[in-house]
C-alpha atoms as a PDB file:
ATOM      1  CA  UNK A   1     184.117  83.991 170.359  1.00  0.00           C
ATOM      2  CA  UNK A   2     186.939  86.200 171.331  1.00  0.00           C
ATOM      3  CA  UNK A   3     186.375  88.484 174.579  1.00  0.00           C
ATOM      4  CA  UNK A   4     185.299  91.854 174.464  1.00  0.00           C
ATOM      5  CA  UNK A   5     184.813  91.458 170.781  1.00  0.00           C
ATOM      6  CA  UNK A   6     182.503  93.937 169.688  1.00  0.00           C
ATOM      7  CA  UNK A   7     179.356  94.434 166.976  1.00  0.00           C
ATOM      8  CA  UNK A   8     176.956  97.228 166.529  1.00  0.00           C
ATOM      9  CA  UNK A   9     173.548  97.703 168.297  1.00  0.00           C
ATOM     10  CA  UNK A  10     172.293 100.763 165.614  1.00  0.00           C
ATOM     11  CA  UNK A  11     175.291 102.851 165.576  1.00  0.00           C
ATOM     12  CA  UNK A  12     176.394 102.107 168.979  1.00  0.00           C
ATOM     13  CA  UNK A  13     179.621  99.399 169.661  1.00  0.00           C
ATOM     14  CA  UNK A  14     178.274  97.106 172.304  1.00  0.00           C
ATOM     15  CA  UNK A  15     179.507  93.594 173.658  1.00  0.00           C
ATOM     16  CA  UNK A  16     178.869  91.038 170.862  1.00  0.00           C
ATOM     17  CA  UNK A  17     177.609  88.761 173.988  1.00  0.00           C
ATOM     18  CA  UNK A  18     174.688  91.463 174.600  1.00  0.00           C
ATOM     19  CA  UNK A  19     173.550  92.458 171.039  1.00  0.00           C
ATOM     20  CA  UNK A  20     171.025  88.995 171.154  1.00  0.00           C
ATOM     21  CA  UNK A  21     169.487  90.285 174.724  1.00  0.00           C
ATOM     22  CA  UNK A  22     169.175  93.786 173.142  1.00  0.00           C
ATOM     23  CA  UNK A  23     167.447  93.003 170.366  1.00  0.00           C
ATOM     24  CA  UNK A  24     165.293  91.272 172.324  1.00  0.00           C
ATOM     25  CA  UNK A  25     163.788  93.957 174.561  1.00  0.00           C
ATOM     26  CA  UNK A  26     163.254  95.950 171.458  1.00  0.00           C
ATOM     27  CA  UNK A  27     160.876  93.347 170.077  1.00  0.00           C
ATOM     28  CA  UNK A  28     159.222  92.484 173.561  1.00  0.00           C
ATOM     29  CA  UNK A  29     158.802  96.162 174.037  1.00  0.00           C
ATOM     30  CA  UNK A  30     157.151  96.843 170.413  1.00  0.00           C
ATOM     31  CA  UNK A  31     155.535  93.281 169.342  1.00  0.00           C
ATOM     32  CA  UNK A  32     151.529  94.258 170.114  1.00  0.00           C
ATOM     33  CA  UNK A  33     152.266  97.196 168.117  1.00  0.00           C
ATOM     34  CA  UNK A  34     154.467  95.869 165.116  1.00  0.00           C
ATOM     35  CA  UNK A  35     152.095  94.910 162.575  1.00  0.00           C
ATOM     36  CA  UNK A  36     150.336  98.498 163.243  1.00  0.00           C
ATOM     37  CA  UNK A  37     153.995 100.430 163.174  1.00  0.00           C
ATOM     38  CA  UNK A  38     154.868  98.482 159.930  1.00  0.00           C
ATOM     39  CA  UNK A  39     151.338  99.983 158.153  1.00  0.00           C
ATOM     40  CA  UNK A  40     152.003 103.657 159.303  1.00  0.00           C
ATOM     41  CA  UNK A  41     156.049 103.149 158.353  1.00  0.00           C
ATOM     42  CA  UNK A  42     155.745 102.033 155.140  1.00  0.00           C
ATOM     43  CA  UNK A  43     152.133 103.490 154.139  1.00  0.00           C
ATOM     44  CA  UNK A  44     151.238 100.147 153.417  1.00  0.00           C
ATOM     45  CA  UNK A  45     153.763  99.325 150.852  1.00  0.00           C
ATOM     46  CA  UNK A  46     155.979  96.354 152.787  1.00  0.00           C
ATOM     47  CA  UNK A  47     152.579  94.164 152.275  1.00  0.00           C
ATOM     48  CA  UNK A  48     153.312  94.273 148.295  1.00  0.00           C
ATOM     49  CA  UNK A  49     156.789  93.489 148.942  1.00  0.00           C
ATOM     50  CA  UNK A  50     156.161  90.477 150.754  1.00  0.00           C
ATOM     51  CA  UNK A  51     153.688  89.402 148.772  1.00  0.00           C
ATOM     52  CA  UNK A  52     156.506  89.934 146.031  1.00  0.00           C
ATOM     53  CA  UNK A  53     158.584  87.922 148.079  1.00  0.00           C
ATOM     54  CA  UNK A  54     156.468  85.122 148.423  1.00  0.00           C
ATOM     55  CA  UNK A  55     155.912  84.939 144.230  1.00  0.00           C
ATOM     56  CA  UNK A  56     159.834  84.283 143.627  1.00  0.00           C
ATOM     57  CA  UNK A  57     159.769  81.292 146.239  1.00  0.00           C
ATOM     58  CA  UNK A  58     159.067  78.629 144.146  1.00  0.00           C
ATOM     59  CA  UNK A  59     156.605  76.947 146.016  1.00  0.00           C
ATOM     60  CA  UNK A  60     153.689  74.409 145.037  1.00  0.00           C
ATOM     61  CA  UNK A  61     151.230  72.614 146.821  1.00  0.00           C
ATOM     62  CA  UNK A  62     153.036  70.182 149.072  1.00  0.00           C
ATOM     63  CA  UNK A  63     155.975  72.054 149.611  1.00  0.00           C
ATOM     64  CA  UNK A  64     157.980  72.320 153.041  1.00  0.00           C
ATOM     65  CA  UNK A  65     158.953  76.414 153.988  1.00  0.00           C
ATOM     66  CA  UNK A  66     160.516  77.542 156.726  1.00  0.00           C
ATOM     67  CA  UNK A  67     159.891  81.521 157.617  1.00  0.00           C
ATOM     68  CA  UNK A  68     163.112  82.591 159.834  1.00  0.00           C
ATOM     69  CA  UNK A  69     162.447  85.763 162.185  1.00  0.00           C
ATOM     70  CA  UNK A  70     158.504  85.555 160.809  1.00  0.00           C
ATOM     71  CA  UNK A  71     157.301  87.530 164.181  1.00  0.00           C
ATOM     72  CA  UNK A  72     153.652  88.128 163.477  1.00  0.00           C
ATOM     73  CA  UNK A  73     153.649  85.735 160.791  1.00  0.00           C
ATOM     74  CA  UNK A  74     152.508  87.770 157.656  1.00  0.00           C
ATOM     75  CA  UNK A  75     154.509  85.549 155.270  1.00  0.00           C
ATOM     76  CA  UNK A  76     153.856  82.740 156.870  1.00  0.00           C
ATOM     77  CA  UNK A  77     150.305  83.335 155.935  1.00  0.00           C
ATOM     78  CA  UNK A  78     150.844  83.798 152.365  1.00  0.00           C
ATOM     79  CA  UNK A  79     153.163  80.740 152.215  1.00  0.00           C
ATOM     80  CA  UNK A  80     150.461  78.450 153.778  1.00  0.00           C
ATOM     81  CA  UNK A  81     147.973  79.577 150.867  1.00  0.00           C
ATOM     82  CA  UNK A  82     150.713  78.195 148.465  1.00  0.00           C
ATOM     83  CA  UNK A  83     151.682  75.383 149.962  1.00  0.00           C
ATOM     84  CA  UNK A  84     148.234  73.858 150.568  1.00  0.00           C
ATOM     85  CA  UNK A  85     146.825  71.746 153.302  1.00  0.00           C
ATOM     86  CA  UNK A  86     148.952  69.132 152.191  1.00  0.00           C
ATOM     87  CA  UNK A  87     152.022  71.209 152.883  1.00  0.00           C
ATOM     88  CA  UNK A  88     154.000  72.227 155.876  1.00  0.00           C
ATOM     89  CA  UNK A  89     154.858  75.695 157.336  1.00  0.00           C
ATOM     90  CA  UNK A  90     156.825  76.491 160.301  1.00  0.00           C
ATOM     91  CA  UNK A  91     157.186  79.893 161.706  1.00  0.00           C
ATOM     92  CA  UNK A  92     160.495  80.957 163.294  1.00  0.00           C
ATOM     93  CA  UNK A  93     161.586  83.129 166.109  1.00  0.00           C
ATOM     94  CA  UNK A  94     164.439  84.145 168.340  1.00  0.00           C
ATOM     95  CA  UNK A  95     161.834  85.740 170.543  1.00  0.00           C
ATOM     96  CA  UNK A  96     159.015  84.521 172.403  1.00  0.00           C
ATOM     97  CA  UNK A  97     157.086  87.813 172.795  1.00  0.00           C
ATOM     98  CA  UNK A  98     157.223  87.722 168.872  1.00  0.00           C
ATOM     99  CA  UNK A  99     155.850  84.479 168.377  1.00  0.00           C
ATOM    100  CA  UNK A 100     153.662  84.530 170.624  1.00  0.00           C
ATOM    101  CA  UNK A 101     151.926  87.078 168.339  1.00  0.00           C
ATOM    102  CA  UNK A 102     152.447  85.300 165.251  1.00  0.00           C
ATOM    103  CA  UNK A 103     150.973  82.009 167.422  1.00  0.00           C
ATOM    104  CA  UNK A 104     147.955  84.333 168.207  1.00  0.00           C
ATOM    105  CA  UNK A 105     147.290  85.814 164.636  1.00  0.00           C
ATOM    106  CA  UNK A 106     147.593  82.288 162.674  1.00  0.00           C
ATOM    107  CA  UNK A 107     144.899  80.637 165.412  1.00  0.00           C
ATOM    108  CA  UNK A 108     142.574  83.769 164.544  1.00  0.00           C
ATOM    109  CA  UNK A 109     142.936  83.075 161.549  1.00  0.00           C
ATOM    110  CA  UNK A 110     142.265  79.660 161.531  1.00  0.00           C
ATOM    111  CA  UNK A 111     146.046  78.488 160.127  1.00  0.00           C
ATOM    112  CA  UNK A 112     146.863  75.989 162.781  1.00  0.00           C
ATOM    113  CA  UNK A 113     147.968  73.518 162.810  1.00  0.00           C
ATOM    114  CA  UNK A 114     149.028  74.496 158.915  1.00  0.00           C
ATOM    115  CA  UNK A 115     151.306  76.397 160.548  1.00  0.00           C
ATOM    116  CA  UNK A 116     153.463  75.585 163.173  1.00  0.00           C
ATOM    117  CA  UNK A 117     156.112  77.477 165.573  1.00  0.00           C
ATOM    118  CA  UNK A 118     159.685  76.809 166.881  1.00  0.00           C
ATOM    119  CA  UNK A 119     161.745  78.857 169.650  1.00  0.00           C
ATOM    120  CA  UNK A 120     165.242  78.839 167.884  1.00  0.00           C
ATOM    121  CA  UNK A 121     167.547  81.713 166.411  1.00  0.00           C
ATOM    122  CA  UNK A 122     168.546  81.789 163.200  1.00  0.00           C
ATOM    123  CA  UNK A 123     172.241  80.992 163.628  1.00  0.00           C
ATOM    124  CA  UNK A 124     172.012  77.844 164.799  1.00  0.00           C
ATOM    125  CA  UNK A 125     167.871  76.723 163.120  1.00  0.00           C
ATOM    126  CA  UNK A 126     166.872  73.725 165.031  1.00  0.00           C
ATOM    127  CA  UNK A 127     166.113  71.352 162.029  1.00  0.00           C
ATOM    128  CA  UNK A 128     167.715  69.098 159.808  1.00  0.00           C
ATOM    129  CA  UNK A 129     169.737  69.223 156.705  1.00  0.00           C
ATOM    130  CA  UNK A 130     167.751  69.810 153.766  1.00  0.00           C
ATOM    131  CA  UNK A 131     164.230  70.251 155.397  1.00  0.00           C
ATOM    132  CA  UNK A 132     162.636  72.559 153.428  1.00  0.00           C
ATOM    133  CA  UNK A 133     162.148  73.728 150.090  1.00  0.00           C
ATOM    134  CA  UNK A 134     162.417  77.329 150.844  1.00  0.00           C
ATOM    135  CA  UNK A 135     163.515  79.200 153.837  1.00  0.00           C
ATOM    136  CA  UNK A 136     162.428  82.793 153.928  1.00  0.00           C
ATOM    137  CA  UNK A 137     164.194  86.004 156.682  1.00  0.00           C
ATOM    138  CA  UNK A 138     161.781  88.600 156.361  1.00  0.00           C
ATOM    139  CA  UNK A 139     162.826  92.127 157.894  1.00  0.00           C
ATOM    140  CA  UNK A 140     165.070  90.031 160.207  1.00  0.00           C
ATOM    141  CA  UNK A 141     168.400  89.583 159.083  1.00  0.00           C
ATOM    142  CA  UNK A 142     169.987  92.642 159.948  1.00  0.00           C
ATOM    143  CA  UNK A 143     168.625  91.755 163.607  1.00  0.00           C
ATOM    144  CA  UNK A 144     170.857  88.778 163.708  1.00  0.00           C
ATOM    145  CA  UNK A 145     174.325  89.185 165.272  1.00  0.00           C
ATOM    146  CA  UNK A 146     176.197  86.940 163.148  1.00  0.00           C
ATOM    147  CA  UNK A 147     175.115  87.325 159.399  1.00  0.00           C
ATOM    148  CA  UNK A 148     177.146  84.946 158.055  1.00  0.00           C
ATOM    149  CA  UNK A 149     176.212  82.167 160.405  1.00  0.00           C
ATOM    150  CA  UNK A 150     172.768  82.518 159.796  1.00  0.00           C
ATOM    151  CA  UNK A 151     172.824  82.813 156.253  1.00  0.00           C
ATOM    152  CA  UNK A 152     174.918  79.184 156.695  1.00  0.00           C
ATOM    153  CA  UNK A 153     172.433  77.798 158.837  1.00  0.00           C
ATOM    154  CA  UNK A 154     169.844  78.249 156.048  1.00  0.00           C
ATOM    155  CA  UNK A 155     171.413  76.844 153.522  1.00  0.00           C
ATOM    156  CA  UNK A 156     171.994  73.667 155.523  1.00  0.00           C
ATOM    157  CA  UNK A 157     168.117  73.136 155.997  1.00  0.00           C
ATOM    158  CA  UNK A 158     167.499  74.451 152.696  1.00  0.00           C
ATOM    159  CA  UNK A 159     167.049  71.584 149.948  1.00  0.00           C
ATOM    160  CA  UNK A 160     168.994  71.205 146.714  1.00  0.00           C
ATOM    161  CA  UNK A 161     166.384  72.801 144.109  1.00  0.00           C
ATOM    162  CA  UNK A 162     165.551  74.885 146.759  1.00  0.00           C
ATOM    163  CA  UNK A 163     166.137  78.574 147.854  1.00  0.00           C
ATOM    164  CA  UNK A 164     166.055  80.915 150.509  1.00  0.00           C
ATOM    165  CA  UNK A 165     164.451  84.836 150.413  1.00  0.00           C
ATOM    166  CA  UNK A 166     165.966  87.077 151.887  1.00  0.00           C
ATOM    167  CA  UNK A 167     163.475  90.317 152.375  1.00  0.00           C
ATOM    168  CA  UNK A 168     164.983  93.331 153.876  1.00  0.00           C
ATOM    169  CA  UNK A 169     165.775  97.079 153.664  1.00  0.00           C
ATOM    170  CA  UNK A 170     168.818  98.261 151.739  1.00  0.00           C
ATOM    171  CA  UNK A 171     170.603 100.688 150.015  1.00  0.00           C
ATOM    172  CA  UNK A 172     168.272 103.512 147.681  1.00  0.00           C
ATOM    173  CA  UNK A 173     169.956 103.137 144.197  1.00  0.00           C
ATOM    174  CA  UNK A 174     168.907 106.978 143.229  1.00  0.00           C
ATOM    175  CA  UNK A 175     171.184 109.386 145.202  1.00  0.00           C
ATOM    176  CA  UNK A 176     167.823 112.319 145.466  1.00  0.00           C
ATOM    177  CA  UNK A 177     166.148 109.311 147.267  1.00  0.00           C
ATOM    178  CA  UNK A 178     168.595 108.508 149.639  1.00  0.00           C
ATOM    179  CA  UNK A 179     169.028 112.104 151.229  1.00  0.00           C
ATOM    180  CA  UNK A 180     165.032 112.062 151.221  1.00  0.00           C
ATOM    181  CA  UNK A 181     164.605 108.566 152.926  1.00  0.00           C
ATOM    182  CA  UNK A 182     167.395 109.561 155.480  1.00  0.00           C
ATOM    183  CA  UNK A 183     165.320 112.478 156.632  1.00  0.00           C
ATOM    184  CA  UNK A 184     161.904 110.427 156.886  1.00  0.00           C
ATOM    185  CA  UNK A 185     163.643 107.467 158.687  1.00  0.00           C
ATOM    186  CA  UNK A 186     165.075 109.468 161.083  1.00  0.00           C
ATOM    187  CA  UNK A 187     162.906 112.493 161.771  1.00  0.00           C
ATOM    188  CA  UNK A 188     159.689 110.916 161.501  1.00  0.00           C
ATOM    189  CA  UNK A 189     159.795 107.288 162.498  1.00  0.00           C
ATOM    190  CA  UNK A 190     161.678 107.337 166.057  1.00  0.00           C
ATOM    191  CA  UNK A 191     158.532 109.717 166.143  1.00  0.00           C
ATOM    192  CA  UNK A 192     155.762 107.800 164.913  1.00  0.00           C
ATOM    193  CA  UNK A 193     157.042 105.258 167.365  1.00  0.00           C
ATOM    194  CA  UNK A 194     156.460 106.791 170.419  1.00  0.00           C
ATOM    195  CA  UNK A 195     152.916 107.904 169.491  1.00  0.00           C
ATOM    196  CA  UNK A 196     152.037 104.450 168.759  1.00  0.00           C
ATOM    197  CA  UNK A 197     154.301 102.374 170.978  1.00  0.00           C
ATOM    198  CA  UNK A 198     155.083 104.643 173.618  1.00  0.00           C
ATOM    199  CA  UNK A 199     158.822 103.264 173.036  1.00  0.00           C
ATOM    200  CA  UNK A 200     160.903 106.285 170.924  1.00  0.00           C
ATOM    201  CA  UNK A 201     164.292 104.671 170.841  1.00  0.00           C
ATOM    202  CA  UNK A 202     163.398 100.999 169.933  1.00  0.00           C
ATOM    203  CA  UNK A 203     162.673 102.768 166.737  1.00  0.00           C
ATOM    204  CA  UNK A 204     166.016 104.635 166.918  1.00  0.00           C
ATOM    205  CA  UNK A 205     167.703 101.506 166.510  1.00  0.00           C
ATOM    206  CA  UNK A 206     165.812  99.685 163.742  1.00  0.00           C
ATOM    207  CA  UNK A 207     166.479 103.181 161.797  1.00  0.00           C
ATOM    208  CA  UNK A 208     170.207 102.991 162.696  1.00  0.00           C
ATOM    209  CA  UNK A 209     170.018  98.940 162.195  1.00  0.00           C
ATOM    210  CA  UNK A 210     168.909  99.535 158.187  1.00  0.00           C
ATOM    211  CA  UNK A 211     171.850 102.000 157.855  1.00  0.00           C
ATOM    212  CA  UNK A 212     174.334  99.075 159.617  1.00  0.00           C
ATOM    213  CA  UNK A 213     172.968  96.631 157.084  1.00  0.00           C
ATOM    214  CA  UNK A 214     174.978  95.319 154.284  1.00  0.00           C
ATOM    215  CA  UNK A 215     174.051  96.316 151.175  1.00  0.00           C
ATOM    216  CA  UNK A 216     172.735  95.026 148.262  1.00  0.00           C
ATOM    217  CA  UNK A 217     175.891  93.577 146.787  1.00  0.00           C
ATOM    218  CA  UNK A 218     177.836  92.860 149.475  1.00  0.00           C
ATOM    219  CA  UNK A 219     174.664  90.632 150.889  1.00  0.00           C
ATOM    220  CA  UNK A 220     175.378  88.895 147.722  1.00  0.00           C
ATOM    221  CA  UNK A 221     178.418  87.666 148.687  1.00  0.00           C
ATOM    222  CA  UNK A 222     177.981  86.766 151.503  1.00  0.00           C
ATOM    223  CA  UNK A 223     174.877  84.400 150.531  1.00  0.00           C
ATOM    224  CA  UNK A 224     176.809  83.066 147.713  1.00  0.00           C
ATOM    225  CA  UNK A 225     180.113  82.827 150.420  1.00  0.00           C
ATOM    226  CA  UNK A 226     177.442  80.761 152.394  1.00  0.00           C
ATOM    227  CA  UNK A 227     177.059  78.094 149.364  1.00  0.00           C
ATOM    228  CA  UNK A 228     173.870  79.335 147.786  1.00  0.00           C
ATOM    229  CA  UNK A 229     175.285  79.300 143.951  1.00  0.00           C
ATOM    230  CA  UNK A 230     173.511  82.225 142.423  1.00  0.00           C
ATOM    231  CA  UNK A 231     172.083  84.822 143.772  1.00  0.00           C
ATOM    232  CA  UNK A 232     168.974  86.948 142.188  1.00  0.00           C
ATOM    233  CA  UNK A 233     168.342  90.952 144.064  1.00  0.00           C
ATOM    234  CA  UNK A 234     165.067  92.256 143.143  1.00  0.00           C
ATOM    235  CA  UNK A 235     165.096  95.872 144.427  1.00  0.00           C
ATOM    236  CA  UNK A 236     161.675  97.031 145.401  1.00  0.00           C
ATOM    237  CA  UNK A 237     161.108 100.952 145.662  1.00  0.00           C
ATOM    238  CA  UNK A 238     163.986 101.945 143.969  1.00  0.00           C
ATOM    239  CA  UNK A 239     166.056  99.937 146.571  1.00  0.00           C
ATOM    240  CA  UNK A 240     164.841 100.919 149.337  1.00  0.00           C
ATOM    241  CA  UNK A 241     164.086  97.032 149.840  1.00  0.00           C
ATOM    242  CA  UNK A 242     165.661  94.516 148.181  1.00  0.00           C
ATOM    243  CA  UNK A 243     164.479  90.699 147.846  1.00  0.00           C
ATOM    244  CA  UNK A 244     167.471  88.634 147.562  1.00  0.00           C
ATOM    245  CA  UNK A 245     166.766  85.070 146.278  1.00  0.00           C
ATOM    246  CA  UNK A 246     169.435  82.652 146.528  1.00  0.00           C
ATOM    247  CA  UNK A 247     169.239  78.985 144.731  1.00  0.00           C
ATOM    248  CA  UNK A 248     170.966  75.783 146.154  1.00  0.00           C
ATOM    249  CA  UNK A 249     171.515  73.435 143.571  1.00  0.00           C
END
């Protein structure tokens, strides 16, 4: 790592070094509230796109999935209905504060030990090659300070015939939509956060963070850069999220 390089935290150049801690407060400051914030944000809607998400993995009873970034653990949830008590889930995150909420929703609702949890950031997943048969980044990947190193260290645990998911927010594909997302996300959802959170500018910079995101071609690339040898995008709400699904063979 080169000193002083820099990256983006939102639209701000920071220290690549401190993006990781960053992002971190933002989570610890917002994680009781996240599941509630992600209702009100997207009126609902990002439970159909996960359970979209979840459809295109692939998955049958038996099955090994690892859910990267799964904070409260609403994939993870879905996956271990798929997967079966004869299958394996493990829940992922970078941040404890995080999983500690996705440890407490999964024992409430009875999915331990279906599902099980792991400390580890995504660049560097502490797991073998070829563990699973799908690996899943939910809502996550434009958190992560090194793309392309994470999207590498899921392919290496991913299995040949697997795939990974790749669930985030992206670029609008009709121009009219654009402006009109633009003025919700940035008008009314810094807002909404600090009714609900008390915490204004944490949801500043996950605004700011979609806008720094690659889009949905360039993400593309780089999965298919990463070794995943074709690449599906589903876009969901006219693009507003895309599903990316790439296959190793």
């Amino acid at each position: 790592m080169v000193e002083n390089e820099k990256t983006h935290f939102g639209f701000r150049d920071v220290d690549i070094r401190d993006k990781a801690g960053m992002v971190g407060d933002v989570f610890r400051s917002v994680a009781d509230k996240y599941d509630v914030m992600n209702d009100l944000m997207s009126f609902g809607a990002h439970r159909l796109w996960k359970r979209f998400a979840v459809s295109q993995s692939g998955l049958r009873v038996g099955d090994s999935v690892l859910d990267v970034a799964g904070g409260s653990g609403d994939l993870s949830r879905l996956f271990s209905k798929q997967v079966g008590t004869n299958g394996s889930v493990v829940l992922t995150d970078i941040n404890a504060a995080m999983l500690a909420e996705g440890k407490r929703n999964m024992l409430n609702e009875g999915r331990v030990p279906l599902v099980t949890f792991a400390l580890t950031n995504a660049e560097q997943l502490c797991f073998a090659d070829e563990s699973f048969q799908c690996t899943s980044i939910s809502f996550g990947l434009r958190n992560v300070t090194d793309k392309s190193k994470a999207l590498a260290s899921m392919y290496r645990v991913t299995k040949p015939g697997g795939r990974l998911l790749v669930l985030e927010f992206s670029k609008p594909i009709i121009p009219i939509l654009d402006k009109a997302y633009d003025a919700y996300s940035f008008n009314v959802i810094p807002k909404i956060g600090r009714m609900v959170t008390g915490d204004e500018n944490s949801y500043q910079y996950l605004v700011e963070s979609i806008r720094k995101h690659p889009d949905q071609e360039t993400l593309q690339s780089m999965m298919m850069e990463a070794g995943f040898d074709h690449v599906k995008v589903h876009n969901l709400s006219a693009g507003i999220v895309a599903l990316h699904v790439g296959y190793r063979f």
